[in-house]
C-alpha atoms as a PDB file:
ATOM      1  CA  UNK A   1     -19.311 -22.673  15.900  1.00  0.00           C
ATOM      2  CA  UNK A   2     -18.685 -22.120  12.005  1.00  0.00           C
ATOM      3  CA  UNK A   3     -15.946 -19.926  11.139  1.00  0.00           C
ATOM      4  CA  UNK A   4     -17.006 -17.228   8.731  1.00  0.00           C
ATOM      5  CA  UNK A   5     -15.551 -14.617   6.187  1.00  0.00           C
ATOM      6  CA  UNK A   6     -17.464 -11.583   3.865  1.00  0.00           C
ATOM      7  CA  UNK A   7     -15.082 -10.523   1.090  1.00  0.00           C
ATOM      8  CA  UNK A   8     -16.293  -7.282   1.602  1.00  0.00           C
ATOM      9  CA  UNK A   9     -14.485  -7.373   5.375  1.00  0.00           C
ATOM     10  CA  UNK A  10     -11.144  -7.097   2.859  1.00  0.00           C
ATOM     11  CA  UNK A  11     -12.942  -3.766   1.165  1.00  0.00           C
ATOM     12  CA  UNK A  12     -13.801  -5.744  -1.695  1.00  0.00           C
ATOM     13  CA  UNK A  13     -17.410  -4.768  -3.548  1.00  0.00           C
ATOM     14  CA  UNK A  14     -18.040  -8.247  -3.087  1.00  0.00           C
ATOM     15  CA  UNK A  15     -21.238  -9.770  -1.190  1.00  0.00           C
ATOM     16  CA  UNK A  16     -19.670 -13.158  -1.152  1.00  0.00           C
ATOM     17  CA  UNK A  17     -20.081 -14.823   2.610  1.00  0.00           C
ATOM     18  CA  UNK A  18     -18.169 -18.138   3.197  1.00  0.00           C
ATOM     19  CA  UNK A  19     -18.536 -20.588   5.593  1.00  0.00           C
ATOM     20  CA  UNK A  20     -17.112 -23.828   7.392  1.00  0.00           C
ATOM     21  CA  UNK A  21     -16.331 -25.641  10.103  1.00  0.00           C
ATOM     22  CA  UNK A  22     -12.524 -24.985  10.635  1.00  0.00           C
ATOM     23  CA  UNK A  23     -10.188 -22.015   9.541  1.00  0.00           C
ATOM     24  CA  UNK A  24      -8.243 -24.647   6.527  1.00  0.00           C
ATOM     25  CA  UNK A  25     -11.618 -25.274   4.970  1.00  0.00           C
ATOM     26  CA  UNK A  26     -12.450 -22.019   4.880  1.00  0.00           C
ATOM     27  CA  UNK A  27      -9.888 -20.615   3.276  1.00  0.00           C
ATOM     28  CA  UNK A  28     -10.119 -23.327   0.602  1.00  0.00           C
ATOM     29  CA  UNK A  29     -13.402 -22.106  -0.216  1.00  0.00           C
ATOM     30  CA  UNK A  30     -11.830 -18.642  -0.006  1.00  0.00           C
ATOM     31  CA  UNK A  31      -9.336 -19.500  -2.488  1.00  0.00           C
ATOM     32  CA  UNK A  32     -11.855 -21.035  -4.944  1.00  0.00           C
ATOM     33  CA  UNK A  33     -14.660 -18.154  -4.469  1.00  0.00           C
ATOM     34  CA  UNK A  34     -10.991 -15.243  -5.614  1.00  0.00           C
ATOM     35  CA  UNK A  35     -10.125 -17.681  -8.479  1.00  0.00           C
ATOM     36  CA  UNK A  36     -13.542 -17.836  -9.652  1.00  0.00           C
ATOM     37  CA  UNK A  37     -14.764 -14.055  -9.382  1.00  0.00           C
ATOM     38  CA  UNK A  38     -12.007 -12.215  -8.416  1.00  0.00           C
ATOM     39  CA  UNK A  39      -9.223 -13.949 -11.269  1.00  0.00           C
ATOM     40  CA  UNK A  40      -6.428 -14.270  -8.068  1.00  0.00           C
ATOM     41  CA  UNK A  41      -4.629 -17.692  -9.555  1.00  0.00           C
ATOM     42  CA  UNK A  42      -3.573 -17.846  -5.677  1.00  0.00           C
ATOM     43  CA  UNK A  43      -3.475 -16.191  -2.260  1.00  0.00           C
ATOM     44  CA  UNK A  44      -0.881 -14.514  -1.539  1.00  0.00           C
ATOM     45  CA  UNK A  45       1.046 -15.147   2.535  1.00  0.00           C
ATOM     46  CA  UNK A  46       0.130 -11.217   2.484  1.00  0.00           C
ATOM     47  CA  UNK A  47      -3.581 -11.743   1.691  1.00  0.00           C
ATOM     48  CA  UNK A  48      -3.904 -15.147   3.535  1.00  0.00           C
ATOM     49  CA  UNK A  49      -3.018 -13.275   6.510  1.00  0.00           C
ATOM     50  CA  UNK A  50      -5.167 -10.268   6.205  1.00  0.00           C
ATOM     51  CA  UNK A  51      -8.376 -12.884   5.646  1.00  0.00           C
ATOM     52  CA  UNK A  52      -7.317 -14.624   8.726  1.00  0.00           C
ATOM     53  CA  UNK A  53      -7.518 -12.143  11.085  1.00  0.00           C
ATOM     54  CA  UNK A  54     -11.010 -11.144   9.701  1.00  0.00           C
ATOM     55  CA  UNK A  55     -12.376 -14.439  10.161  1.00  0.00           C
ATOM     56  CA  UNK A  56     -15.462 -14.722  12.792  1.00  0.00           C
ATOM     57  CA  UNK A  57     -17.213 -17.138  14.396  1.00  0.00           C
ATOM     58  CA  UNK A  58     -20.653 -17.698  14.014  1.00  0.00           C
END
């Protein structure tokens, strides 16, 4: 099963969908998708944890 995060699960006007096959790859590809479009040099332990517990499984 592929783990799986929407920005817009944070409340973000974002259509953005990421996927992968573990929770640390993931949010490396979260990371890069906020740095790109959203301008967030980093994650914050705050944000990290708030996109963890939104993550699904697909």
């Amino acid at each position: 099963m592929a783990k799986v995060f929407q920005c817009s699960d944070l409340g973000v006007e974002c259509d953005w969908k990421g996927m992968a096959v573990d929770e640390k790859e993931l949010l490396i590809k979260v990371a890069e998708h906020a740095s790109e479009e959203h301008g967030m040099k980093e994650l914050t332990e705050v944000i990290r944890n708030k996109i963890k517990a939104r993550i699904k499984e697909e």
